[in-house]
PDB file of N, CA and C in Angstrom:
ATOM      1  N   UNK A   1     125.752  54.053  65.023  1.00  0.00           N
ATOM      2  CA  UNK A   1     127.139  54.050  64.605  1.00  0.00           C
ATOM      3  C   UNK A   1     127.367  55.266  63.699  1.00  0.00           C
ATOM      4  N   UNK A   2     128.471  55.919  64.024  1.00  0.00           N
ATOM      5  CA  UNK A   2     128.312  57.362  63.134  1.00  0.00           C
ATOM      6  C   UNK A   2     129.154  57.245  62.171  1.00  0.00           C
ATOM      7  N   UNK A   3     129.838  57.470  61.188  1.00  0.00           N
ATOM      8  CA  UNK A   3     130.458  57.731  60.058  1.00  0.00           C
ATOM      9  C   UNK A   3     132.257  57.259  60.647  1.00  0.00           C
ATOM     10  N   UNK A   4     132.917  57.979  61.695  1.00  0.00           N
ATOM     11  CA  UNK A   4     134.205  57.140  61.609  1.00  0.00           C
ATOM     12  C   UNK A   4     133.944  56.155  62.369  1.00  0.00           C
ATOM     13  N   UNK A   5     133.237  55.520  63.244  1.00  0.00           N
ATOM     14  CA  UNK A   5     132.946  53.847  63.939  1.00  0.00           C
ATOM     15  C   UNK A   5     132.532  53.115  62.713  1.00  0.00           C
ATOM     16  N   UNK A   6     131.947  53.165  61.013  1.00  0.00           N
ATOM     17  CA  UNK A   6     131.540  52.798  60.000  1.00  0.00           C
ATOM     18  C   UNK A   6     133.233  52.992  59.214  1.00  0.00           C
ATOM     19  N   UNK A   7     133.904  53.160  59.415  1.00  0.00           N
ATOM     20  CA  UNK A   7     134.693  53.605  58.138  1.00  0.00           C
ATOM     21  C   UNK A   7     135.979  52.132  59.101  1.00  0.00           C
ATOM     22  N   UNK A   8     136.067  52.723  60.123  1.00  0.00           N
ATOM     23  CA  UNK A   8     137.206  52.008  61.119  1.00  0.00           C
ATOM     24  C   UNK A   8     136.399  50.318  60.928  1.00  0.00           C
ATOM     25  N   UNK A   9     135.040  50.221  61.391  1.00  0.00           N
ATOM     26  CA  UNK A   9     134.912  49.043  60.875  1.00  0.00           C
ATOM     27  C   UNK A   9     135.115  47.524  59.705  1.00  0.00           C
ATOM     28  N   UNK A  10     134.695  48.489  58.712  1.00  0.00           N
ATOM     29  CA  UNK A  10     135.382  48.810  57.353  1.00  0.00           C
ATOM     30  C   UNK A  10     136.604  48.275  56.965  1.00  0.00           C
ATOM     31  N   UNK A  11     137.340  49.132  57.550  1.00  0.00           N
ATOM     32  CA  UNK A  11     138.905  48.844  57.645  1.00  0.00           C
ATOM     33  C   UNK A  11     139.096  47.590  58.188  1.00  0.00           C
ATOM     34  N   UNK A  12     138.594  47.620  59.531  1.00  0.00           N
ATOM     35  CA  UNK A  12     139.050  46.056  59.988  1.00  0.00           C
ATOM     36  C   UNK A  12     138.573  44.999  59.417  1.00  0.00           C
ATOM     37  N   UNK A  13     137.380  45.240  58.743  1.00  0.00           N
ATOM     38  CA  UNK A  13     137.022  43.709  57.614  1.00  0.00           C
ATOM     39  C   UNK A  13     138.138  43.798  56.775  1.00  0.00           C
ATOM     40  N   UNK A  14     138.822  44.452  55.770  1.00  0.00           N
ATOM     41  CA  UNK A  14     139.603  44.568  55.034  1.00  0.00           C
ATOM     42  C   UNK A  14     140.258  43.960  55.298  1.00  0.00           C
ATOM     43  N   UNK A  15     141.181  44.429  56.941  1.00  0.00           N
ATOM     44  CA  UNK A  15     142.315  43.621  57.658  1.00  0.00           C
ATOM     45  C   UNK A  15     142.217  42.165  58.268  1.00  0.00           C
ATOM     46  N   UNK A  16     140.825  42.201  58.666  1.00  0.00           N
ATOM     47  CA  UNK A  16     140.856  40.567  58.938  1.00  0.00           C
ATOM     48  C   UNK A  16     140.642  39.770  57.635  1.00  0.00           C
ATOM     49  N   UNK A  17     140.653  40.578  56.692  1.00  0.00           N
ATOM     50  CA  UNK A  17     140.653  39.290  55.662  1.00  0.00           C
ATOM     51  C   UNK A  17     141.752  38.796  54.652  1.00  0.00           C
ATOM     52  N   UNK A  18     143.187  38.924  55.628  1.00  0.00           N
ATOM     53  CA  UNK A  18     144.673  39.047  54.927  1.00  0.00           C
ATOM     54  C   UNK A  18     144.825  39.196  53.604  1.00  0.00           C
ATOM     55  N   UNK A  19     144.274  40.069  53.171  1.00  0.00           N
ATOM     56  CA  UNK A  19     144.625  39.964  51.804  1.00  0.00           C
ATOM     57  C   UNK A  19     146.045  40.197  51.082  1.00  0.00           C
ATOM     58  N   UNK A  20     146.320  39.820  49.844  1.00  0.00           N
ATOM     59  CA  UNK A  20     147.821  39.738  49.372  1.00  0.00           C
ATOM     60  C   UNK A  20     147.581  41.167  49.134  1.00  0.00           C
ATOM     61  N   UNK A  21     148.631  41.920  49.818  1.00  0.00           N
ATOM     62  CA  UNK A  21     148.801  43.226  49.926  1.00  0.00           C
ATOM     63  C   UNK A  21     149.989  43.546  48.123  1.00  0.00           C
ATOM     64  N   UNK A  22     150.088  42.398  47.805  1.00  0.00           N
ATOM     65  CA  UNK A  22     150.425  43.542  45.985  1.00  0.00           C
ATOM     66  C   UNK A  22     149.640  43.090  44.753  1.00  0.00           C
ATOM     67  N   UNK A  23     148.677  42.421  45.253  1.00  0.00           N
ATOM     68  CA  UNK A  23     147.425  42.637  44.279  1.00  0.00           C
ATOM     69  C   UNK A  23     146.828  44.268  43.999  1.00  0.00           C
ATOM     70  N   UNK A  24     147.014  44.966  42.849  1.00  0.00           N
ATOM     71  CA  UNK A  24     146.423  45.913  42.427  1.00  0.00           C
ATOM     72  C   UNK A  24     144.717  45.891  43.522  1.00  0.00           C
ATOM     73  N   UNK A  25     144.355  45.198  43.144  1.00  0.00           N
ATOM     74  CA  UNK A  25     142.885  44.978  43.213  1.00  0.00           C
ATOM     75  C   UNK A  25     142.975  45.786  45.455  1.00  0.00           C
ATOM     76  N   UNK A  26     143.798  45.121  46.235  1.00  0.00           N
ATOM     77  CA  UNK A  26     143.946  45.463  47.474  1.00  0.00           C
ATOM     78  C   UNK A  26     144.442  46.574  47.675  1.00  0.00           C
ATOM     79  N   UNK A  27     145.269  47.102  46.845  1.00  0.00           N
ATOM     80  CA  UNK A  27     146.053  48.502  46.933  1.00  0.00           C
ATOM     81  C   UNK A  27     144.621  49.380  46.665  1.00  0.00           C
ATOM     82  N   UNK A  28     143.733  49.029  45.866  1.00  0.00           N
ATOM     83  CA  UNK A  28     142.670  49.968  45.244  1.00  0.00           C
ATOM     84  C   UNK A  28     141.714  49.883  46.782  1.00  0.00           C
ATOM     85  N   UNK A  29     141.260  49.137  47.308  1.00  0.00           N
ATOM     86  CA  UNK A  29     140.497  48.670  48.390  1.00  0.00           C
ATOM     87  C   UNK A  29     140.992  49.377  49.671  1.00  0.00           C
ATOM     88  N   UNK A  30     142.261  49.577  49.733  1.00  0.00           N
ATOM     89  CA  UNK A  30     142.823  50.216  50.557  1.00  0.00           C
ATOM     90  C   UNK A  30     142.757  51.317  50.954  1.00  0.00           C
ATOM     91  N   UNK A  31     143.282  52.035  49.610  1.00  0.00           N
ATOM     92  CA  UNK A  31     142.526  53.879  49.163  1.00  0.00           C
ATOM     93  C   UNK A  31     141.946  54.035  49.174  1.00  0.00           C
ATOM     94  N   UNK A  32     140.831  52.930  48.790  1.00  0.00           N
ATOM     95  CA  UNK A  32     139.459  53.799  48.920  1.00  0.00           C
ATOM     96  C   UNK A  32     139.128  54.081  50.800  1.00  0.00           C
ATOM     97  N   UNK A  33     139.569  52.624  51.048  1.00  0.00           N
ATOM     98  CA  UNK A  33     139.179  53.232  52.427  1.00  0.00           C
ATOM     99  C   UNK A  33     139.896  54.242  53.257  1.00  0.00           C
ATOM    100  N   UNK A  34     140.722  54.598  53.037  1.00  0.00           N
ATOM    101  CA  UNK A  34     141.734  55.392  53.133  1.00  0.00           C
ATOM    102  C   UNK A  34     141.032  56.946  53.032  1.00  0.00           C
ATOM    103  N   UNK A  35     140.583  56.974  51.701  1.00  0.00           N
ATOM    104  CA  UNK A  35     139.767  57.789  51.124  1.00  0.00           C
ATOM    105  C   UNK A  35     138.392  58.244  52.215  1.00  0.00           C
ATOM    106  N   UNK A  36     137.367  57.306  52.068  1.00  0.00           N
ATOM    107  CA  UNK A  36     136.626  56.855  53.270  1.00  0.00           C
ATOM    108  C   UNK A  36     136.811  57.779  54.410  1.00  0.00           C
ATOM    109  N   UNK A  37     137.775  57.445  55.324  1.00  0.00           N
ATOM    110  CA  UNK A  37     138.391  57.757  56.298  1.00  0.00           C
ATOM    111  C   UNK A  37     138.358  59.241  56.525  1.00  0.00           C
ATOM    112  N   UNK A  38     139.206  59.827  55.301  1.00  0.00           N
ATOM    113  CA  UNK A  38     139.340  61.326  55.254  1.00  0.00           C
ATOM    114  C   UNK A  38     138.059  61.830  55.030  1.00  0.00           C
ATOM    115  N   UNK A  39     137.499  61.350  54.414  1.00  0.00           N
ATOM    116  CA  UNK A  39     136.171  62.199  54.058  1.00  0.00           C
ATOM    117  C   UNK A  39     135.305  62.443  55.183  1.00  0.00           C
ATOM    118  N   UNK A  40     135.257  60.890  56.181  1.00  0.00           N
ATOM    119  CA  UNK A  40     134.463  60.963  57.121  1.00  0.00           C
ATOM    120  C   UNK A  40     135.120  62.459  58.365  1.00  0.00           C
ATOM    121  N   UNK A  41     136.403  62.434  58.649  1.00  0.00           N
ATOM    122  CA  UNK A  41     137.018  63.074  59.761  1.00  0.00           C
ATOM    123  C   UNK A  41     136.737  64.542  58.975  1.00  0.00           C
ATOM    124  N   UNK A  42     136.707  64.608  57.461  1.00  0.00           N
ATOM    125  CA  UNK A  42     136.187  65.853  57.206  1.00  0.00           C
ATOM    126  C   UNK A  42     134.297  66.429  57.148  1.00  0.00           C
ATOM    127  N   UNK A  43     133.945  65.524  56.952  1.00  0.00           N
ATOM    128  CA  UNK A  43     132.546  65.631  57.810  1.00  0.00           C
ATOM    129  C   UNK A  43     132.463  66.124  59.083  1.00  0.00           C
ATOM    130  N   UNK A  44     132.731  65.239  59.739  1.00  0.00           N
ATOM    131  CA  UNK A  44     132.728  65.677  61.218  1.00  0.00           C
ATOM    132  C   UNK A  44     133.336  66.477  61.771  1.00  0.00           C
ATOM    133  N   UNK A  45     134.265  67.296  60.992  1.00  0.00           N
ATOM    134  CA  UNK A  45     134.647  68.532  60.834  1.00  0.00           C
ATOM    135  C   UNK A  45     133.904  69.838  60.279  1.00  0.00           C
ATOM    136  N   UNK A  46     133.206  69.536  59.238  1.00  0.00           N
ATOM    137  CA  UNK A  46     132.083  70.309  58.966  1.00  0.00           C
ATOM    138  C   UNK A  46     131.283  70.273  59.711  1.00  0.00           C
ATOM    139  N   UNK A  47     130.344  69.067  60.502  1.00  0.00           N
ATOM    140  CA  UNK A  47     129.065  69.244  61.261  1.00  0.00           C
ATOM    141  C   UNK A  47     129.810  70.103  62.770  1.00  0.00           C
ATOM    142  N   UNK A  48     130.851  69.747  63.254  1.00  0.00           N
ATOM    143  CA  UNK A  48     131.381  71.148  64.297  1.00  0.00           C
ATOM    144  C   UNK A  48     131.168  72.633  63.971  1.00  0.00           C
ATOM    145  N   UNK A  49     131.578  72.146  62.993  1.00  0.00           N
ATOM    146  CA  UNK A  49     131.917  73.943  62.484  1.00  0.00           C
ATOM    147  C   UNK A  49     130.178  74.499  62.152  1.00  0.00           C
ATOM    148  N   UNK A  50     129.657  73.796  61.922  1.00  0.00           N
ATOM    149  CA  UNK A  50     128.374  74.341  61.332  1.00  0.00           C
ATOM    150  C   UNK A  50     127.472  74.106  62.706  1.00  0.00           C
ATOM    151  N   UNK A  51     127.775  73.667  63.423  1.00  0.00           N
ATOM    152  CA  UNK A  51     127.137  73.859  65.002  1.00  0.00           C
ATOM    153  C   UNK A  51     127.536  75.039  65.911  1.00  0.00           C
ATOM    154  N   UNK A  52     128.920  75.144  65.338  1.00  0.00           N
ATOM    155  CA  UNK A  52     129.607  76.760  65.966  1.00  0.00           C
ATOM    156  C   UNK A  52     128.742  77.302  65.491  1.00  0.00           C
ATOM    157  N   UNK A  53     128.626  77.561  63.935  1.00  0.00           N
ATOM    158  CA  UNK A  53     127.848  78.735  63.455  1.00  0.00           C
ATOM    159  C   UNK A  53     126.561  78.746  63.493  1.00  0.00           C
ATOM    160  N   UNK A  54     125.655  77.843  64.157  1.00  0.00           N
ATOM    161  CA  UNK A  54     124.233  77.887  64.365  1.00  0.00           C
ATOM    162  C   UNK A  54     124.266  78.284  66.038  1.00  0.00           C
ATOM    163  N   UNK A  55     125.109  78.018  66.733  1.00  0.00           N
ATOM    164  CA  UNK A  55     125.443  78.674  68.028  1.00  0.00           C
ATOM    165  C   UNK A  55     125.226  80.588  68.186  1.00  0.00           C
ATOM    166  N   UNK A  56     126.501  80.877  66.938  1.00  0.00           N
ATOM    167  CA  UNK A  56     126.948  82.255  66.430  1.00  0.00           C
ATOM    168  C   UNK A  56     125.247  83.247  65.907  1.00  0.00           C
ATOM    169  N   UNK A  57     124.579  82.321  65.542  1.00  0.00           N
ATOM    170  CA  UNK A  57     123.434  83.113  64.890  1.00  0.00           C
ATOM    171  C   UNK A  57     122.456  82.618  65.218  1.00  0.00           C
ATOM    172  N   UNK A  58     122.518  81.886  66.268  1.00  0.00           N
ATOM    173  CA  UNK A  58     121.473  82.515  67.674  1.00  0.00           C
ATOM    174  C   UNK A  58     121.676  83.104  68.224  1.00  0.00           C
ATOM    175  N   UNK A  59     122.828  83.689  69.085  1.00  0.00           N
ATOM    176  CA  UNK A  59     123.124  84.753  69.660  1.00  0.00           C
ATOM    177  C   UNK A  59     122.899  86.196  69.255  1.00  0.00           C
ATOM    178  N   UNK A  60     123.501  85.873  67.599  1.00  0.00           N
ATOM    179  CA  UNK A  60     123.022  87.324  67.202  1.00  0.00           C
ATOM    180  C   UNK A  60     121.641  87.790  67.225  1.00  0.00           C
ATOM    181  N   UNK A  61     120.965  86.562  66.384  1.00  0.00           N
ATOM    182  CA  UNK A  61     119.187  86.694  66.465  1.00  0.00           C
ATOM    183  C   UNK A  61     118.313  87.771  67.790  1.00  0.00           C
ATOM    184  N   UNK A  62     119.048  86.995  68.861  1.00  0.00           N
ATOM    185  CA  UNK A  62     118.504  86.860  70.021  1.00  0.00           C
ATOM    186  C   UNK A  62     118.875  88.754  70.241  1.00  0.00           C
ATOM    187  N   UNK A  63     120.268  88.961  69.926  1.00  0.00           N
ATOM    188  CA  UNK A  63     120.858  90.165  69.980  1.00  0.00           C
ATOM    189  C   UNK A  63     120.156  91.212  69.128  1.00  0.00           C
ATOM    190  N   UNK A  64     119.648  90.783  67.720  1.00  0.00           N
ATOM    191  CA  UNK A  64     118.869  91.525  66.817  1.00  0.00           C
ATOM    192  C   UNK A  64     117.781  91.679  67.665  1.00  0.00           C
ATOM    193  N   UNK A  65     117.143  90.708  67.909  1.00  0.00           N
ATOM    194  CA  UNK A  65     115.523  91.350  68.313  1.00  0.00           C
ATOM    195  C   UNK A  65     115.929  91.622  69.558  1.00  0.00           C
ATOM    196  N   UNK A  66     116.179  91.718  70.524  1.00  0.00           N
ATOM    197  CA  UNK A  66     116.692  93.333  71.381  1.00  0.00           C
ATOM    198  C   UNK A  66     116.857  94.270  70.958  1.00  0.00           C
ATOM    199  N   UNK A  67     117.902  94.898  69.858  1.00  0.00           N
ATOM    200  CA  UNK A  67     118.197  95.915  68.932  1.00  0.00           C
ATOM    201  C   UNK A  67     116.506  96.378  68.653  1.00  0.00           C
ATOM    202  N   UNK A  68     115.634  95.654  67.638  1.00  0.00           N
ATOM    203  CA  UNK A  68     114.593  95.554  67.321  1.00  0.00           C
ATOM    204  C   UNK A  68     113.596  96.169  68.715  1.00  0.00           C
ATOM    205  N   UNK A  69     113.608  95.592  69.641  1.00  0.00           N
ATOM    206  CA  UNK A  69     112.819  95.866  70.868  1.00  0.00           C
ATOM    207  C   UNK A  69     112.763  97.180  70.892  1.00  0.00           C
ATOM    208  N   UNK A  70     113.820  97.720  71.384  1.00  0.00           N
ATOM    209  CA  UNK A  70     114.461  98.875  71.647  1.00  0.00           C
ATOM    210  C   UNK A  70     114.153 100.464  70.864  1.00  0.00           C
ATOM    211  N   UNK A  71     114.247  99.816  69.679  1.00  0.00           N
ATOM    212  CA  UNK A  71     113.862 100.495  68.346  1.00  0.00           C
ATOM    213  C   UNK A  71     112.553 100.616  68.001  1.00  0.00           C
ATOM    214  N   UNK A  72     111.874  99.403  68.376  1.00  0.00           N
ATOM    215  CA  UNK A  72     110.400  99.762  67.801  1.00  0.00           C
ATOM    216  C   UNK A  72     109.262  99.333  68.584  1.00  0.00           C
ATOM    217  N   UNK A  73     110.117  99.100  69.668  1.00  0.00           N
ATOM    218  CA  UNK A  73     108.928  98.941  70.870  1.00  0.00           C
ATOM    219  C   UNK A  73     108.639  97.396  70.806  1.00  0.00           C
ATOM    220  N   UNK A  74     107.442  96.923  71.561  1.00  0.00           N
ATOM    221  CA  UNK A  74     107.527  95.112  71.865  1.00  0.00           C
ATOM    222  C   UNK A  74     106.292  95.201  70.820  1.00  0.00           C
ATOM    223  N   UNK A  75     105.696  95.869  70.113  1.00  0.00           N
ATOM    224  CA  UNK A  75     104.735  95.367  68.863  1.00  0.00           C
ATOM    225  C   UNK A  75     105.456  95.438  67.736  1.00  0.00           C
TER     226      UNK A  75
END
């Protein structure tokens, strides 16, 4: 289960457990998961982005040591 199938879960315990929605105490429970939520979709926004860029610098790598080849021979 990855981080938003854990957060959405979460949520639905919250919701199946009707709580009186103007209790302070539920408004706080709410945000947080709320909170939760964003953090997770921003994770998984970071682990994309940081898979682009491990994509990006293998290519170059791969591109350097050609450069390298070229330049200084295969020893």
């Amino acid at each position: 289960m990855d981080l938003n199938e854990k957060i959405s879960y979460i949520k639905g315990l919250i919701e199946g457990m009707k709580l009186d929605e103007t209790k302070d105490e539920v408004k706080v429970l709410k945000s947080m998961a709320d909170l939760l939520d964003d953090m997770a979709l921003t994770i998984s926004d970071l682990e994309n982005s940081i898979d682009e860029a491990a994509e990006v610098i293998d290519v170059l790598d791969e591109d350097l040591g050609s450069v390298e080849e070229i330049l200084y021979g295969k020893d």
